[in-house]
C-alpha atoms as a PDB file:
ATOM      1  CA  UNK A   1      78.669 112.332 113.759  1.00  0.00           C
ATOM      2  CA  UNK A   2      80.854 110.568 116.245  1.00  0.00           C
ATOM      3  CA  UNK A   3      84.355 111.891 116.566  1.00  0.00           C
ATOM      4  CA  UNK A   4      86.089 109.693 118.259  1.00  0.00           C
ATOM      5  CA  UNK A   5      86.906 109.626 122.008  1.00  0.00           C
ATOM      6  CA  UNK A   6      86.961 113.234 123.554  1.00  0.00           C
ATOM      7  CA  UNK A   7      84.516 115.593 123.862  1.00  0.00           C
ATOM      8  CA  UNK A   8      84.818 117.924 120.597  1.00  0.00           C
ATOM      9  CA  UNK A   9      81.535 119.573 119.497  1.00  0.00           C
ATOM     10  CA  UNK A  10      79.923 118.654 116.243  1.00  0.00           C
ATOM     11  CA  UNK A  11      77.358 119.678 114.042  1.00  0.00           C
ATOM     12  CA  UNK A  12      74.460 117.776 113.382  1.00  0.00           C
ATOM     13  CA  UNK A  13      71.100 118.870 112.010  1.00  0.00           C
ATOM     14  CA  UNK A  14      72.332 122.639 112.470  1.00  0.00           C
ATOM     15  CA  UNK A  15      72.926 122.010 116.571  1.00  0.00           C
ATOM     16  CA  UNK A  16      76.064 121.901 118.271  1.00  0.00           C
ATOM     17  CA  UNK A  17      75.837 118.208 119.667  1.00  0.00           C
ATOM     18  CA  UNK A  18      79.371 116.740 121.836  1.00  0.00           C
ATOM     19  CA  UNK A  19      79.470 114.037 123.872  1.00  0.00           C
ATOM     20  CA  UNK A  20      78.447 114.269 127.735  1.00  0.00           C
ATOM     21  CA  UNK A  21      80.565 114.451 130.420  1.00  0.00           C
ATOM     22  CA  UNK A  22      80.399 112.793 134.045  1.00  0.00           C
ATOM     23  CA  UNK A  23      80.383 116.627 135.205  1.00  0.00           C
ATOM     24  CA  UNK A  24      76.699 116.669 133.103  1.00  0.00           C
ATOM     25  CA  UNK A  25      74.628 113.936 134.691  1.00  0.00           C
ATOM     26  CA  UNK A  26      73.417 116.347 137.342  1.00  0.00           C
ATOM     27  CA  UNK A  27      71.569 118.437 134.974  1.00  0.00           C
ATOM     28  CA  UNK A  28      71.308 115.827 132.503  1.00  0.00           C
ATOM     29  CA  UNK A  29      69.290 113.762 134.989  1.00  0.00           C
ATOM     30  CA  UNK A  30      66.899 116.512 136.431  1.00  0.00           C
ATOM     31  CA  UNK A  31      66.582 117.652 132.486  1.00  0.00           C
ATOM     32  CA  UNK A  32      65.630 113.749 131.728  1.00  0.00           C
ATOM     33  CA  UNK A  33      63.275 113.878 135.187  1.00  0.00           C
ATOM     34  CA  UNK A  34      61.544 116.541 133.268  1.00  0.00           C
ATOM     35  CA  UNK A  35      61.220 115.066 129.991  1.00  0.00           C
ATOM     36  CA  UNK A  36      59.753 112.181 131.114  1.00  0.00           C
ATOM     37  CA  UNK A  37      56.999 113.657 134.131  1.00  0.00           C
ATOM     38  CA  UNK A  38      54.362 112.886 132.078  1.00  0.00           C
ATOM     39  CA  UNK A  39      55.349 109.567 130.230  1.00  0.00           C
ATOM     40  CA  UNK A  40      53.095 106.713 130.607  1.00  0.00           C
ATOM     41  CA  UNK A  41      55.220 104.387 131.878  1.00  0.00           C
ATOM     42  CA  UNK A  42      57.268 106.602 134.461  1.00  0.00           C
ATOM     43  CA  UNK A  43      53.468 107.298 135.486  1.00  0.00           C
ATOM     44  CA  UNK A  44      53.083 103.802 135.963  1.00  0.00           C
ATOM     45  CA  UNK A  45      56.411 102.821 137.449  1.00  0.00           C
ATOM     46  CA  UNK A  46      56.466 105.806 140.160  1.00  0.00           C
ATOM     47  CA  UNK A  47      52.841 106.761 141.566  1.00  0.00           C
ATOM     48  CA  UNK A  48      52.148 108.786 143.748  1.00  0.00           C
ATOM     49  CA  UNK A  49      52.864 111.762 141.455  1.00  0.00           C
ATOM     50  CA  UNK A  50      54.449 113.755 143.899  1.00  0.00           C
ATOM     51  CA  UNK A  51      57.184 111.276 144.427  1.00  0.00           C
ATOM     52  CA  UNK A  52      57.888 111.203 140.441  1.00  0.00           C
ATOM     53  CA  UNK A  53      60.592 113.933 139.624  1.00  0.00           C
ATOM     54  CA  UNK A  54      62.734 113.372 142.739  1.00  0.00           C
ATOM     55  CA  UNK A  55      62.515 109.614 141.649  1.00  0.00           C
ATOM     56  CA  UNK A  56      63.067 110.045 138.079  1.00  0.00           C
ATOM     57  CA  UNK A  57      65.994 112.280 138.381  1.00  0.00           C
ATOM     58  CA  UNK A  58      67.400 109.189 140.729  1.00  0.00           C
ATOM     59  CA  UNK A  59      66.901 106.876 137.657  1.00  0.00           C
ATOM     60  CA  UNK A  60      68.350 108.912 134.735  1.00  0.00           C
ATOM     61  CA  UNK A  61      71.527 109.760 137.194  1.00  0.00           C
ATOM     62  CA  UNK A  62      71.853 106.119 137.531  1.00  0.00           C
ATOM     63  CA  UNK A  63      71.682 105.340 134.122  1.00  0.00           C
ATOM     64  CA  UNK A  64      73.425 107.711 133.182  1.00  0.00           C
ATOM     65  CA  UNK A  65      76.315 107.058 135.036  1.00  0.00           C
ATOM     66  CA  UNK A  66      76.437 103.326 133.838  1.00  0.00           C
ATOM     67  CA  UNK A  67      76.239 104.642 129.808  1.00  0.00           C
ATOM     68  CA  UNK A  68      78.636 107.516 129.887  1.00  0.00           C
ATOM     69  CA  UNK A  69      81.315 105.244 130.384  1.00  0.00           C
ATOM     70  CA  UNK A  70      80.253 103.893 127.028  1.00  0.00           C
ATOM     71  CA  UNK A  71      81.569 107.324 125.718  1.00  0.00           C
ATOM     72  CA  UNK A  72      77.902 107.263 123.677  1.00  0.00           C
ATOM     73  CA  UNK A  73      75.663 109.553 125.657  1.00  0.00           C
ATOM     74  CA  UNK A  74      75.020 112.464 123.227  1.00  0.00           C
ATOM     75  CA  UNK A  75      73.365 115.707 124.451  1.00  0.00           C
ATOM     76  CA  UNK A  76      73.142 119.464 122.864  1.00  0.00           C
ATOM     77  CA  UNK A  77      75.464 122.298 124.072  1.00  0.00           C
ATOM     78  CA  UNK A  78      73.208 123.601 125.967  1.00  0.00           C
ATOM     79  CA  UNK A  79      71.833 120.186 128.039  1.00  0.00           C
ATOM     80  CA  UNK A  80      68.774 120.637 127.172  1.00  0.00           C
ATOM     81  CA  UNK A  81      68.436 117.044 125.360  1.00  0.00           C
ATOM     82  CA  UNK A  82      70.394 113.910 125.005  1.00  0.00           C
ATOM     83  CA  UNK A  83      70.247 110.397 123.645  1.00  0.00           C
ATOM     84  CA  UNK A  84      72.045 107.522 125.612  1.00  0.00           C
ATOM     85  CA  UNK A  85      73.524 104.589 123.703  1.00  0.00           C
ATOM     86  CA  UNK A  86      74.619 100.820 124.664  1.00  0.00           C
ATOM     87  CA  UNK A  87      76.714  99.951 121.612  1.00  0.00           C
ATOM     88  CA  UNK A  88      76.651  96.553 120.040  1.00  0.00           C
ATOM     89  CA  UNK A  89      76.969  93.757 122.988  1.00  0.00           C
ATOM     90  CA  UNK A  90      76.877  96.175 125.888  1.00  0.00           C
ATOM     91  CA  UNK A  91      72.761  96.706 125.951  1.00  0.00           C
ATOM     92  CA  UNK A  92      72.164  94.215 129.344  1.00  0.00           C
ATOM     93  CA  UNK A  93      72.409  95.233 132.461  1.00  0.00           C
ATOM     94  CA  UNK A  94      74.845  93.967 135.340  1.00  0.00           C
ATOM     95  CA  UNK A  95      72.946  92.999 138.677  1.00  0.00           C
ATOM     96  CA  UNK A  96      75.033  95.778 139.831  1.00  0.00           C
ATOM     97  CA  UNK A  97      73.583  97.999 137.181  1.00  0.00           C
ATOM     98  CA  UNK A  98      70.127  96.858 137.881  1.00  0.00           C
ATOM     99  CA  UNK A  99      70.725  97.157 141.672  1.00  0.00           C
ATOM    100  CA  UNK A 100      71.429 101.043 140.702  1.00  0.00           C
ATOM    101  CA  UNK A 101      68.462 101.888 139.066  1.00  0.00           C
ATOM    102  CA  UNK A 102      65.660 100.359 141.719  1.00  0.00           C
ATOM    103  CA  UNK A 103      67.621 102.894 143.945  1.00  0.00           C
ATOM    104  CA  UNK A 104      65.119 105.258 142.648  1.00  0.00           C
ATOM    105  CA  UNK A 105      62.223 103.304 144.345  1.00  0.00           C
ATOM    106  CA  UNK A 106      64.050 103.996 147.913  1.00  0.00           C
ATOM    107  CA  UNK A 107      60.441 105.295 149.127  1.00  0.00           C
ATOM    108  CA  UNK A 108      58.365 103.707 150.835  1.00  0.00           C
ATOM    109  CA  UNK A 109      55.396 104.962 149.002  1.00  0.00           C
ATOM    110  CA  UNK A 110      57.463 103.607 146.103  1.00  0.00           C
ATOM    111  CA  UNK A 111      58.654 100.287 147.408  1.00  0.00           C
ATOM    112  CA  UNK A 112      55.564  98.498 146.774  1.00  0.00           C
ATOM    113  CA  UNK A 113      55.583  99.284 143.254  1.00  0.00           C
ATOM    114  CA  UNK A 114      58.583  97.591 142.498  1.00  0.00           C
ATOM    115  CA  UNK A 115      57.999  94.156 142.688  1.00  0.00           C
ATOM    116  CA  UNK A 116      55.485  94.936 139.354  1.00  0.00           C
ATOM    117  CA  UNK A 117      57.787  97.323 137.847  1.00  0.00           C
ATOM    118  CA  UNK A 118      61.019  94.796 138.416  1.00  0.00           C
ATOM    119  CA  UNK A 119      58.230  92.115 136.302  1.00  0.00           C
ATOM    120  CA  UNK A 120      57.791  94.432 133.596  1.00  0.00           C
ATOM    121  CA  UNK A 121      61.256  95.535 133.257  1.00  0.00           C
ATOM    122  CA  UNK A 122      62.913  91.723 132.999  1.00  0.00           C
ATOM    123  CA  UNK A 123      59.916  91.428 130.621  1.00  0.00           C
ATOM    124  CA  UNK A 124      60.798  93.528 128.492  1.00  0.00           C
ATOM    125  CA  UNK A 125      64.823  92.754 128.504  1.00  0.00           C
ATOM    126  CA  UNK A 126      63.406  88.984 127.953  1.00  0.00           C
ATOM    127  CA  UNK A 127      62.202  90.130 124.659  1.00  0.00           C
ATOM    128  CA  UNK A 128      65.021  92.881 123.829  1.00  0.00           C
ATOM    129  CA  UNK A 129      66.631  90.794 120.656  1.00  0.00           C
ATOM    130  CA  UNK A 130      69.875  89.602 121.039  1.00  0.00           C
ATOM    131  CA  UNK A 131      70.590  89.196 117.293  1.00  0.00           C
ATOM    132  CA  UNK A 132      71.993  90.765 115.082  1.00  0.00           C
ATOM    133  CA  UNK A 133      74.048  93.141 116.894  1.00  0.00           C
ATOM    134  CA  UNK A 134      72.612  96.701 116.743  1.00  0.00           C
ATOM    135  CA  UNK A 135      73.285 100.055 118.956  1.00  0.00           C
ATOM    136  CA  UNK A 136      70.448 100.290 121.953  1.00  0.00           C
ATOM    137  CA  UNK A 137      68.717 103.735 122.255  1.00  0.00           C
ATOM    138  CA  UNK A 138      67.652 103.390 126.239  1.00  0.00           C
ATOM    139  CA  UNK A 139      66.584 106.620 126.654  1.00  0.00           C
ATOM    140  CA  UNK A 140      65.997 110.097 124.536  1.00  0.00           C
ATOM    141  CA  UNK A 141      64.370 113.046 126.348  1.00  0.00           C
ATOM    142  CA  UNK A 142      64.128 116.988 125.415  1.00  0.00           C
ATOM    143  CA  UNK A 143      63.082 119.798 127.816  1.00  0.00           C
ATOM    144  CA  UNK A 144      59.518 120.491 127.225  1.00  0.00           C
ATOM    145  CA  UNK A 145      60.738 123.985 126.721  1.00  0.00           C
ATOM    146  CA  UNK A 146      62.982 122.917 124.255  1.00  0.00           C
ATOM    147  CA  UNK A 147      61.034 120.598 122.286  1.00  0.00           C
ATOM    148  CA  UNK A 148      60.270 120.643 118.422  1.00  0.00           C
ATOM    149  CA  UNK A 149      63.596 122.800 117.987  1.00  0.00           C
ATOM    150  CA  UNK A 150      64.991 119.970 115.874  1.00  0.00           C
ATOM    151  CA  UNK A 151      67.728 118.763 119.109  1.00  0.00           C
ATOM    152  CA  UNK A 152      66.618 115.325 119.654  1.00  0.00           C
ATOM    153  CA  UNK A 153      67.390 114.661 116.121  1.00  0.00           C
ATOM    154  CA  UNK A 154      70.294 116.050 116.263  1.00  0.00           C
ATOM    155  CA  UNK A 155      71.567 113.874 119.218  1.00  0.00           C
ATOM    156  CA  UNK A 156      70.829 111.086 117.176  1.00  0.00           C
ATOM    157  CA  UNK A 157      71.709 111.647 114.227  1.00  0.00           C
ATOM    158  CA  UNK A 158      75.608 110.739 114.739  1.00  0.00           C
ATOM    159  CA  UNK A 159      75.316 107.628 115.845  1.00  0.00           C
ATOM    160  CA  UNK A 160      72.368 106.462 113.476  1.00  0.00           C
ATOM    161  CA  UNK A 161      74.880 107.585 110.709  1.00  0.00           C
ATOM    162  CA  UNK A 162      77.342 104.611 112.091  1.00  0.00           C
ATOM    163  CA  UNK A 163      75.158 102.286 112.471  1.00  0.00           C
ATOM    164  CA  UNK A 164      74.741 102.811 108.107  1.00  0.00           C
ATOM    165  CA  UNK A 165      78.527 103.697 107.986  1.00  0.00           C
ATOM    166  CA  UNK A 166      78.544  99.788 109.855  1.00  0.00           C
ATOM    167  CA  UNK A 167      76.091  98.411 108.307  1.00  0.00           C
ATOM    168  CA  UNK A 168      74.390  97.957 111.748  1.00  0.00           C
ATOM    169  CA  UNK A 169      71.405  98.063 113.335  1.00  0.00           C
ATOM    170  CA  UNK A 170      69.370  99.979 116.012  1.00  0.00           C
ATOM    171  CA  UNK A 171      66.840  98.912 118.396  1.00  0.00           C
ATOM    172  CA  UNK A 172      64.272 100.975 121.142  1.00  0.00           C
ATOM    173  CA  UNK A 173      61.299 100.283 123.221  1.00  0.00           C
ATOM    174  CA  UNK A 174      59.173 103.770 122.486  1.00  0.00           C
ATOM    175  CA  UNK A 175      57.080 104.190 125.854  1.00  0.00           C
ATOM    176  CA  UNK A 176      54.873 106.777 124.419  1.00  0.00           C
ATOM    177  CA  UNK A 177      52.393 105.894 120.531  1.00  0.00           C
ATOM    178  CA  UNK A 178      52.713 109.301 119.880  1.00  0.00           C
ATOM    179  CA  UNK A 179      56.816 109.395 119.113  1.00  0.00           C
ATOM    180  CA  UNK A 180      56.034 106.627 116.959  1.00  0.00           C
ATOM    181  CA  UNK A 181      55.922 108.882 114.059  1.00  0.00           C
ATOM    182  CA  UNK A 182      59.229 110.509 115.115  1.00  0.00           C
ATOM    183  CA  UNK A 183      61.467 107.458 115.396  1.00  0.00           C
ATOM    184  CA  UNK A 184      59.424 106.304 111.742  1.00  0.00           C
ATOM    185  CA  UNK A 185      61.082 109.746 110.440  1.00  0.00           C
ATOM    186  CA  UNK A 186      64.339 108.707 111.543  1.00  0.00           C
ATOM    187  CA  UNK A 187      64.230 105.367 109.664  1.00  0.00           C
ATOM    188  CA  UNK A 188      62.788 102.772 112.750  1.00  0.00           C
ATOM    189  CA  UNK A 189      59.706 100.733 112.670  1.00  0.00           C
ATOM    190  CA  UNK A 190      57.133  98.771 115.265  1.00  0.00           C
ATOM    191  CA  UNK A 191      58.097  95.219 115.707  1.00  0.00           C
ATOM    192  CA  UNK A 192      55.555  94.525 118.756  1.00  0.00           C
ATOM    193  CA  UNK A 193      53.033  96.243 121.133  1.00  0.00           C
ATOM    194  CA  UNK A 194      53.803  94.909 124.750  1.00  0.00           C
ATOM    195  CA  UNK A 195      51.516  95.758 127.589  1.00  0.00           C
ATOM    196  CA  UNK A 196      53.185  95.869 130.537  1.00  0.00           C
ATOM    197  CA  UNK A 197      51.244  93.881 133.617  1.00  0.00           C
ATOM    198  CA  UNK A 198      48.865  96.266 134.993  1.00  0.00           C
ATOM    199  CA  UNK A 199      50.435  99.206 132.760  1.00  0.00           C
ATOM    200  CA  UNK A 200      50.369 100.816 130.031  1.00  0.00           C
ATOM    201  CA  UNK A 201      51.781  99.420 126.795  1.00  0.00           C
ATOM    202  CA  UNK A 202      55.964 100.067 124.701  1.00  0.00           C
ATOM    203  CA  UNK A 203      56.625  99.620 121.491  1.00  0.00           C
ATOM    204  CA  UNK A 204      59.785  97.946 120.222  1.00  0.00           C
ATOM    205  CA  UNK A 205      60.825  99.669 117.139  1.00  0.00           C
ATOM    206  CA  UNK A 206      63.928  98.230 114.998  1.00  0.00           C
ATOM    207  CA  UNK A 207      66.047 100.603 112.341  1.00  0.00           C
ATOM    208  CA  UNK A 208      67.750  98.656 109.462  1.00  0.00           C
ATOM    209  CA  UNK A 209      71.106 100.361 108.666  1.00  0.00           C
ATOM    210  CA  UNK A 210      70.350 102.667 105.410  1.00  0.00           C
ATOM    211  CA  UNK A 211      72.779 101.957 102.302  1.00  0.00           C
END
């Protein structure tokens, strides 16, 4: 659960689980690039395929970067997953921020899929709620060698249990049908099905704070 500021390890769900470190994002961000080589949406966003990891690792670093400041970005001892958090109020992006992240489309086989991609992303901020507050899950990725070891419930776990020591909630956009289930586990449902233009379709799942 969370600590406080620092970077002490914790137990949750029988993994060591700390808080990451600007020192991390390198291998948190090619870890991430991995996770996500074969999501729908990063398949949409950055085609050709080729182009995907070397982009992808641009994007987590970037985001990264802007949510470790947050002190919320959660990973395993071993990097090999992590969850990153906006808390309450903090979820938008800065043009700054946003400025960052279409870094990653600095290609020119790339560039002409931003123009769509920038549409579905403001898209989907338009319909990110803004009440009540509630923590922001942006991103949760495993290794693939690592997965269904139990870690990406670990990283979450701390912070779901203050959003029900807060009596707060928490909010995600799930970019793949089949984690659906997983997030269900963890106490989130759908809301919506959005189809991105000329994409593939994200889910925005809300968690009520458990008594």
């Amino acid at each position: 659960m969370p600590v406080g500021l620092g970077y002490v390890l914790v137990m949750s769900e029988g993994q060591q689980i700390r808080r990451a470190r600007s020192a991390d994002v390198p291998a948190l961000a090619a870890m991430l690039a991995r996770a996500f080589a074969d999501d729908p949406v990063a398949s949409w966003a950055y085609r050709p395929a080729a182009l995907r990891r070397t982009a992808l690792e641009r994007f987590q670093a970037a985001r990264l970067r802007q949510l470790i400041a947050e002190e919320e970005v959660w990973t395993s001892a071993d990097l090999g997953c992590a969850a990153l958090w906006a808390p309450p109020g903090r979820w938008r992006q800065s043009l700054r921020e946003e400025a960052g992240l279409l870094r990653s489309f600095l290609h020119p086989r790339l560039l002409v899929r931003l123009p769509l991609v920038f549409l579905g992303w403001h898209g989907m901020e338009a319909q990110h709620p803004s009440s009540p507050e509630h923590w922001y899950l942006a991103v949760l990725g495993t290794d693939p060698s690592l997965q269904g070891r139990g870690l990406a419930s670990a990283v979450l776990g701390g912070v779901l249990e203050q959003c029900d020591s807060d009596g707060v909630g928490a909010y995600l956009e799930s970019s793949k049908e089949s984690n659906i289930d997983f997030y269900a586990r963890h106490g989130f449902r759908v809301l919506q099905e959005i189809r991105l233009t000329r994409g593939p379709s994200m889910w925005k799942m809300w968690r009520d704070p458990r008594p």
